[in-house]
C-alpha atoms as a PDB file:
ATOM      1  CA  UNK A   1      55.697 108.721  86.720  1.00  0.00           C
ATOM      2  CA  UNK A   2      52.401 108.470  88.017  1.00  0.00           C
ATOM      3  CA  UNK A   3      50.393 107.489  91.270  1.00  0.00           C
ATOM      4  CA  UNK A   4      50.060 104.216  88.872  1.00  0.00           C
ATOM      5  CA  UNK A   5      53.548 103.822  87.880  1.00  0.00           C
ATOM      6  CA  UNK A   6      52.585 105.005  84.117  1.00  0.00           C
ATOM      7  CA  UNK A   7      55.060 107.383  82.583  1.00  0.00           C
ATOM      8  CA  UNK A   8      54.338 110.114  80.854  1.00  0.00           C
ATOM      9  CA  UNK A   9      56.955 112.542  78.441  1.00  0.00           C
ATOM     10  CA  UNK A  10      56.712 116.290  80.354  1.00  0.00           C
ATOM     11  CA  UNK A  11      57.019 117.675  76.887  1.00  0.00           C
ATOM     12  CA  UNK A  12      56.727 115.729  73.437  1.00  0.00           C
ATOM     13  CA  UNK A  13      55.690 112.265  72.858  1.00  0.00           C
ATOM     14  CA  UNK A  14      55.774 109.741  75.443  1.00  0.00           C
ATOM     15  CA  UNK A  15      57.834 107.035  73.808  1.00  0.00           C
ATOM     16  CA  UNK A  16      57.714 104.215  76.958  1.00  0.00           C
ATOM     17  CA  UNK A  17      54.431 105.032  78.998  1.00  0.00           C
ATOM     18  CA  UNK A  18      55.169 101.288  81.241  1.00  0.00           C
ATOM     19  CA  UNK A  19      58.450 101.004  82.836  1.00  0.00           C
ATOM     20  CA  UNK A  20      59.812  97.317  81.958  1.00  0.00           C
ATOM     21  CA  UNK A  21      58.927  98.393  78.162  1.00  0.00           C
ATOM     22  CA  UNK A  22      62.189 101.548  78.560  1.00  0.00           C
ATOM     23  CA  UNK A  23      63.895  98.882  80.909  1.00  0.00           C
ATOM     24  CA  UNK A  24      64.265  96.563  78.114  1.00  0.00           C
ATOM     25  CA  UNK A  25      64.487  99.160  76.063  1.00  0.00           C
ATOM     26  CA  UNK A  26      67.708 100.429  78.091  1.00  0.00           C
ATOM     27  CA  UNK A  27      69.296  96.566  78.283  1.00  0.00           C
ATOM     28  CA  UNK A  28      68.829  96.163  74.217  1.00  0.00           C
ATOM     29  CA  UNK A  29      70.933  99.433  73.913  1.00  0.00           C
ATOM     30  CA  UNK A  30      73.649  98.050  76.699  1.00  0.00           C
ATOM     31  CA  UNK A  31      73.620  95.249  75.020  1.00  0.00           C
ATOM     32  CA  UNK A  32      74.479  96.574  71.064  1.00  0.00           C
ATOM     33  CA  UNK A  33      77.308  98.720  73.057  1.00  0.00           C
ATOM     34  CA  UNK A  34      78.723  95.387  74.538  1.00  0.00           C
ATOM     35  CA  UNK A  35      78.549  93.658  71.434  1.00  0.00           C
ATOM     36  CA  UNK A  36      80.360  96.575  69.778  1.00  0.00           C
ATOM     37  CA  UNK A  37      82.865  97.076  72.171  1.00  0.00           C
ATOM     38  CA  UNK A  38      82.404 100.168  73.343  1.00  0.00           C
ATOM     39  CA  UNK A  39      80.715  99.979  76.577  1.00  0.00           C
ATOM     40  CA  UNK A  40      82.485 102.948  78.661  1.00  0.00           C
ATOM     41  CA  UNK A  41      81.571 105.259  81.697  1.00  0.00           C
ATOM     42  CA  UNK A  42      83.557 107.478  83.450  1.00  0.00           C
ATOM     43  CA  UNK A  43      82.347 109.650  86.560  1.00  0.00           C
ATOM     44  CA  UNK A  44      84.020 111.520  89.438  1.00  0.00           C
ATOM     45  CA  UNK A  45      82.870 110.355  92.716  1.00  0.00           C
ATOM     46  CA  UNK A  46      82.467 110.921  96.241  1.00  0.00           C
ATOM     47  CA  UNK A  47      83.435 107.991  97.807  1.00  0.00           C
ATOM     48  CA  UNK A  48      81.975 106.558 101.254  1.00  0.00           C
ATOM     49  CA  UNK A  49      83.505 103.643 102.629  1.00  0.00           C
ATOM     50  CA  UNK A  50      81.537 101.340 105.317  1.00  0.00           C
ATOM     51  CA  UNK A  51      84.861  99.184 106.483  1.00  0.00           C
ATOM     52  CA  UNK A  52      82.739  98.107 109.124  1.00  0.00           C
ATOM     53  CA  UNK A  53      78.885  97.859 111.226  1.00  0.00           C
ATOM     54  CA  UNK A  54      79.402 101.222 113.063  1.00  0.00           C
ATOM     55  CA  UNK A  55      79.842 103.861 111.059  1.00  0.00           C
ATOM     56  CA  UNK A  56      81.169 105.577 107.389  1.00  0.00           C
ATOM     57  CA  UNK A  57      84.514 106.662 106.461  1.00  0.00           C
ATOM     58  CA  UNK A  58      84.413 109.816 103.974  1.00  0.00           C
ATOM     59  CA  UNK A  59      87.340 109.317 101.373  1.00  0.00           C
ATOM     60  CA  UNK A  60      88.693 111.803  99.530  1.00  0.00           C
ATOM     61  CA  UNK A  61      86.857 112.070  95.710  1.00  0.00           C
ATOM     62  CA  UNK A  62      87.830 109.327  93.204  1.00  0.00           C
ATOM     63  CA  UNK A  63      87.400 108.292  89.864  1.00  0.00           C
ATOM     64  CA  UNK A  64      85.268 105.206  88.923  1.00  0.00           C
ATOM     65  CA  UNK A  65      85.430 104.038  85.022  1.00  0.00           C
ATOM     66  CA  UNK A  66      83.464 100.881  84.129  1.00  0.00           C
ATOM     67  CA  UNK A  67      83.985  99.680  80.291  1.00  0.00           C
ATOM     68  CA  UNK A  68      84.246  96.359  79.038  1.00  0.00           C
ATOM     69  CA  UNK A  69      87.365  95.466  81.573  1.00  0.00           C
ATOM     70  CA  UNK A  70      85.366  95.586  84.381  1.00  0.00           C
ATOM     71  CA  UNK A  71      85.377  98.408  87.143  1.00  0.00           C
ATOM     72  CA  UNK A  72      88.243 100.724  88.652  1.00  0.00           C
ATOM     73  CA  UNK A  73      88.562 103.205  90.874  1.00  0.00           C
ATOM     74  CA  UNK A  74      91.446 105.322  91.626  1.00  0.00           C
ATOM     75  CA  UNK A  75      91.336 107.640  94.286  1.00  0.00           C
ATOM     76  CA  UNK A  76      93.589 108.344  97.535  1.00  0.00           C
ATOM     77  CA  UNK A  77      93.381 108.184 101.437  1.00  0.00           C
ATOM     78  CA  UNK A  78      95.038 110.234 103.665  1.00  0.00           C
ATOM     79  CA  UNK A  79      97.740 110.769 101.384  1.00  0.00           C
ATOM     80  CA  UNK A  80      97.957 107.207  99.961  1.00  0.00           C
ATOM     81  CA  UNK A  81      97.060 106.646  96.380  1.00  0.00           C
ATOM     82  CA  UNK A  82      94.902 103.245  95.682  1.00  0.00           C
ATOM     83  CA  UNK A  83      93.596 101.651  92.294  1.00  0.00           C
ATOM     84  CA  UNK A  84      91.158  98.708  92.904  1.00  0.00           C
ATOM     85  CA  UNK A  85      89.910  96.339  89.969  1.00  0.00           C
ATOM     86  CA  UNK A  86      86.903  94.215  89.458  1.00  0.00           C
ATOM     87  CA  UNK A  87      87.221  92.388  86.377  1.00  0.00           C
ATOM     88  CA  UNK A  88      84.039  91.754  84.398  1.00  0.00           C
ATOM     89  CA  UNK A  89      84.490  88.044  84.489  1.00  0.00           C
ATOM     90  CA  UNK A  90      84.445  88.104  88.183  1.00  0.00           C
ATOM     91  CA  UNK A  91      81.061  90.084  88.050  1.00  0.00           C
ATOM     92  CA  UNK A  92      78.035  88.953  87.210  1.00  0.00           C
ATOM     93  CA  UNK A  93      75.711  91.872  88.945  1.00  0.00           C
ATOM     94  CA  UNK A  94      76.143  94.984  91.052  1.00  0.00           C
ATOM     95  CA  UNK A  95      74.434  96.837  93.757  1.00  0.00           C
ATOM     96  CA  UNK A  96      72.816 100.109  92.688  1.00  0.00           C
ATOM     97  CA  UNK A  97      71.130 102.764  94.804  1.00  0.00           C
ATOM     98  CA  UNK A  98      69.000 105.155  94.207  1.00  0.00           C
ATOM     99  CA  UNK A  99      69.234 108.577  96.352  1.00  0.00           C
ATOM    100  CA  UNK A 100      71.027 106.304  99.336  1.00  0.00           C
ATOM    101  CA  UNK A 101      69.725 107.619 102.309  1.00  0.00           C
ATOM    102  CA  UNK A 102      68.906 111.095 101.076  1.00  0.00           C
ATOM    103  CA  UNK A 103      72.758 111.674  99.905  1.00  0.00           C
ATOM    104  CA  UNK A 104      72.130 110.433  96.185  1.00  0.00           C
ATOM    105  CA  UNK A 105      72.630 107.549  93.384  1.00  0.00           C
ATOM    106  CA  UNK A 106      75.369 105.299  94.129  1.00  0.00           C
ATOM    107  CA  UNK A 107      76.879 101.825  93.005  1.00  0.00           C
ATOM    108  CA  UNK A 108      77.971 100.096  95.744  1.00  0.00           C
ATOM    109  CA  UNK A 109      81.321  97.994  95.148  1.00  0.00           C
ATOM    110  CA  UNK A 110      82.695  95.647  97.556  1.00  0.00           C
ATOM    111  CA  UNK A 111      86.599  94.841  98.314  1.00  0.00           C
ATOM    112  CA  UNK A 112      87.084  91.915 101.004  1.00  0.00           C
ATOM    113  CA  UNK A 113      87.291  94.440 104.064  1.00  0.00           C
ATOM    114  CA  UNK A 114      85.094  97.436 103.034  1.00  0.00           C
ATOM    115  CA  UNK A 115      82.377  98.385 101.237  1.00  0.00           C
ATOM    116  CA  UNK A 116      82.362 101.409  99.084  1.00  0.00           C
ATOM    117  CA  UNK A 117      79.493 103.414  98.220  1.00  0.00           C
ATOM    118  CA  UNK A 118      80.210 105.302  95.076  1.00  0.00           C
ATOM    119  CA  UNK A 119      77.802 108.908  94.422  1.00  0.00           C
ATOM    120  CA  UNK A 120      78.907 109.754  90.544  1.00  0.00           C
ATOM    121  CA  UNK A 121      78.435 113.322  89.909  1.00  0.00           C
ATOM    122  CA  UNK A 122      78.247 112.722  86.154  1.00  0.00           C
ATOM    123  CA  UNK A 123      74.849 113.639  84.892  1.00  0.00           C
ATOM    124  CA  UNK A 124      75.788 111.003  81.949  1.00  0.00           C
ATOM    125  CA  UNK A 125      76.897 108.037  84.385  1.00  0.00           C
ATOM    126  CA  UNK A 126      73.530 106.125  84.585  1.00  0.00           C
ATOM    127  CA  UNK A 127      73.609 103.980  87.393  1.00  0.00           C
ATOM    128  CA  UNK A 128      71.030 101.393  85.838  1.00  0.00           C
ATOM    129  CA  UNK A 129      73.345 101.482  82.340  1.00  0.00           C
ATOM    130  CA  UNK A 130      75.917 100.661  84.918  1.00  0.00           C
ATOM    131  CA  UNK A 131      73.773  97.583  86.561  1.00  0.00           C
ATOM    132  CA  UNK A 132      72.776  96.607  83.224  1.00  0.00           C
ATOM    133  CA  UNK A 133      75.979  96.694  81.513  1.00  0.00           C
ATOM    134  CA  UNK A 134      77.845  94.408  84.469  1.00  0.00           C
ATOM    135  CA  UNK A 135      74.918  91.696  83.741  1.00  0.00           C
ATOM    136  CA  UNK A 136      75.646  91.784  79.537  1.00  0.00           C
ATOM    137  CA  UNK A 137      79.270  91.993  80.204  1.00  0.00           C
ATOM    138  CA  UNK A 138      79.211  89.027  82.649  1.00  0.00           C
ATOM    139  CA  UNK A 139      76.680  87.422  79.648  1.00  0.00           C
ATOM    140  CA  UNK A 140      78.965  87.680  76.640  1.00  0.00           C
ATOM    141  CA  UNK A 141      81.975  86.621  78.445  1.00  0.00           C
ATOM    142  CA  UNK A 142      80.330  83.616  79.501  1.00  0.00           C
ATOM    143  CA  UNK A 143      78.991  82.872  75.829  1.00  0.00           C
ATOM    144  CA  UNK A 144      82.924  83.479  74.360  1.00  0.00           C
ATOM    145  CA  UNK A 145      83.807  80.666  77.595  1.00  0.00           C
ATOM    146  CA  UNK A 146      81.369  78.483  76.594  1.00  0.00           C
ATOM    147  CA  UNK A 147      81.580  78.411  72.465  1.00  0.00           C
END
């Protein structure tokens, strides 16, 4: 990208030199994958926890899948095993980071005592995909609801 916020291929054509264009781009390919049902992304991640103001709790590594059920990470806690849903109806965006405070992309998920920053280590788990995909999931639920 440059000074100007143009993009520019480093080798080969450029296909999307302004950034809403490959934006849109990106949603219209979310959205075929919704349509078709197979919306899926799976990563490993290192999980950070924020249960409250002061400081972060470092969890042990997890998994985080988001498909067209919603979110769910698995993972464990000194010893104890947990498996925490969000359900795409109940989800109509999510937080997304990029390179959160020096330590990476993350998707930030909340439960109703923490908040759980998740770093994928993926190279394949966008983290806009997975912003874009909770919107068009949220979307096409609602449209099923409401026809």
């Amino acid at each position: 990208m440059s000074e100007l916020g143009e993009l520019t291929a480093t080798a080969g054509k450029t296909e999307f030199s302004h950034i809403p264009d490959w934006y849109e781009w990106e949603r219209e390919n979310v959205i075929k994958e919704v349509k078709a049902g197979t919306y899926s992304s799976t990563s490993n991640v290192r999980i950070e926890s924020l249960p409250n103001e002061r400081f972060y709790v470092f969890k042990e590594p997890g998994v985080l899948t988001h498909n067209m059920s919603g979110f769910n990470l698995k993972g464990s806690y000194k010893g104890e095993g947990f498996d925490i849903d969000w359900p795409a109806p109940t989800m109509y965006s999510c937080h997304i980071e990029y390179d959160f405070r020096g330590r990476g992309d993350c998707v930030d998920l909340n439960t109703s005592d923490d908040t759980l920053y998740l770093f994928p280590s993926a190279k394949d788990f966008a983290i806009t995909k997975v912003a874009l995909a909770t919107e068009e999931l949220y979307n096409a639920i609602q449209e099923r609801v409401s026809t």
